[in-house]
Protein backbone atom coordinates (compact mmCIF):
# COMPACT_ATOMS: atom_id res chain seq x y z
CA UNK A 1 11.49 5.34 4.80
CA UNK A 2 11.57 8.90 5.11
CA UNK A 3 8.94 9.32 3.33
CA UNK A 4 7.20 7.54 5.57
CA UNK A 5 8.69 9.78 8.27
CA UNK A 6 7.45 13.12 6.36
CA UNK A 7 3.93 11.83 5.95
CA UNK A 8 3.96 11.04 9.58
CA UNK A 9 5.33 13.73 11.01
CA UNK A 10 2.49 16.04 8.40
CA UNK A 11 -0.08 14.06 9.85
CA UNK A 12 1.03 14.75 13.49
CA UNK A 13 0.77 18.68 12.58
CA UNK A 14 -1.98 18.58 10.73
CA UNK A 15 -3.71 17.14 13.76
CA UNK A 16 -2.13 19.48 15.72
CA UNK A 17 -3.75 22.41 13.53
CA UNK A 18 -7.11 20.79 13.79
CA UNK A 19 -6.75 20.53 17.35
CA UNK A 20 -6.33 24.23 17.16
CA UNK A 21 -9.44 24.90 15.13
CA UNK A 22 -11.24 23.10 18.02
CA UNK A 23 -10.25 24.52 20.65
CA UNK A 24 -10.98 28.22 19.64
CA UNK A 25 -14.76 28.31 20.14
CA UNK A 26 -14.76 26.17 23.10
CA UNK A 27 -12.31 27.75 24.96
CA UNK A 28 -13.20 31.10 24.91
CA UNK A 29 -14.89 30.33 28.59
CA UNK A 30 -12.39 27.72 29.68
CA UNK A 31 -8.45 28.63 29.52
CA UNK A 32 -7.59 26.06 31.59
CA UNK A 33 -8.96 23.06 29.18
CA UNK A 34 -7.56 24.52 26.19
CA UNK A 35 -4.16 24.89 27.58
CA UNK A 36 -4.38 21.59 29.24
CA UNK A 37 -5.37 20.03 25.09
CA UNK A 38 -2.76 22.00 23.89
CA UNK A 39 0.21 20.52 26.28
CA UNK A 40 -1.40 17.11 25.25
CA UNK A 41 -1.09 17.23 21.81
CA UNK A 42 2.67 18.97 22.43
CA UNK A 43 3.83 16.26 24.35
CA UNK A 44 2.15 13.87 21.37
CA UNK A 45 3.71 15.75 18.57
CA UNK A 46 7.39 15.80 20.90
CA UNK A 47 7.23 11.74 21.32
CA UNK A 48 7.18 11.42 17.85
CA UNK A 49 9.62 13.72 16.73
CA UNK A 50 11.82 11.90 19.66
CA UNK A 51 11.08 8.05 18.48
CA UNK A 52 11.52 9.40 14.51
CA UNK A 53 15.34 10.98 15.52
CA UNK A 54 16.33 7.47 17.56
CA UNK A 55 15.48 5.65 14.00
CA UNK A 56 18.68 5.01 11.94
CA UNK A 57 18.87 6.19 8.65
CA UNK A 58 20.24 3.49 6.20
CA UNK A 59 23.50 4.28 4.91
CA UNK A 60 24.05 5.46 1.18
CA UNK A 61 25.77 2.52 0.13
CA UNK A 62 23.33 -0.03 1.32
CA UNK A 63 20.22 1.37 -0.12
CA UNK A 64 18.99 -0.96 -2.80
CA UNK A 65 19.61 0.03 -6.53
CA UNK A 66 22.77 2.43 -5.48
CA UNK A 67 25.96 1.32 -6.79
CA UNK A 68 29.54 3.53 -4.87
CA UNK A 69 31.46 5.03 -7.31
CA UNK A 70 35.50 4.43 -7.54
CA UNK A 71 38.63 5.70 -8.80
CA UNK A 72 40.10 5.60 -12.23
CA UNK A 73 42.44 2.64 -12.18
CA UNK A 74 40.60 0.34 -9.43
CA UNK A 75 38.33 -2.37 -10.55
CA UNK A 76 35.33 -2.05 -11.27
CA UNK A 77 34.01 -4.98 -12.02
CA UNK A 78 34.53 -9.36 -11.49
CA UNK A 79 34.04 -11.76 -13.33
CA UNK A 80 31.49 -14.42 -12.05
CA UNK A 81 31.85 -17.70 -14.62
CA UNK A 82 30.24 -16.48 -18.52
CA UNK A 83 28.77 -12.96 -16.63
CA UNK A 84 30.13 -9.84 -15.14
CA UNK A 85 29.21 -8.11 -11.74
CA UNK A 86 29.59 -4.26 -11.29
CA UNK A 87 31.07 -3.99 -7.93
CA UNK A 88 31.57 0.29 -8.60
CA UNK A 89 30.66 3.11 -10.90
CA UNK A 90 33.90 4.66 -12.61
CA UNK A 91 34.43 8.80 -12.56
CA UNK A 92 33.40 11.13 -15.31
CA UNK A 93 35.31 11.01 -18.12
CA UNK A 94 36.07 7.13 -17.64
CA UNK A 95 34.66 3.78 -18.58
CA UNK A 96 34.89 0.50 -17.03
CA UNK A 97 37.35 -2.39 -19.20
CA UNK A 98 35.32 -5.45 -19.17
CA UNK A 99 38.62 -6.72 -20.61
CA UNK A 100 41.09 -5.85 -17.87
CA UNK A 101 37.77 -5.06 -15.57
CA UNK A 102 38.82 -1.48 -14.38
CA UNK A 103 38.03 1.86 -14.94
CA UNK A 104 40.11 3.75 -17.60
């Protein structure tokens, strides 16, 4: 996702630069149209930034693949029938107890 947001918000300046590179030759004779591009392309670039700052970011512990980490001495993992779930990662220097399922 934010990614996504960098390759957006890349595009929006490289666009911005081009518009730039445009405007040079053409607007040696007429100010007012380059300045007139310009504010277009700033109000462009400024909606964008605005809609990509409302977006939420998704919180650390809901991102896919991420598992929290907890203390030593809490569970860290359940038992679910013949398998066993990790529900957190233990500390450095620990190791989860599939036996008493906590971190020790």
């Amino acid at each position: 996702m934010a990614s996504s947001r960098l390759c957006l918000l890349c595009a929006l300046l490289s666009l911005l630069a081009a518009g730039q590179e445009t405007l040079g030759p053409r607007a040696a004779g007429s100010p007012a149209s380059k300045s007139q591009e310009e504010k277009e392309l700033i109000e462009a670039l400024q909606e964008m930034l605005e809609k990509l700052n409302t977006e939420r970011l998704p919180s650390i512990e809901k991102k896919l693949g991420s598992v929290p980490s907890c203390d030593a001495g809490e569970p860290c993992a359940v038992r679910k029938g013949a398998r066993i779930g990790r529900l957190c990662k233990c500390p450095r220097g620990t190791a989860c107890n599939f036996y008493i399922l906590k971190c020790l």
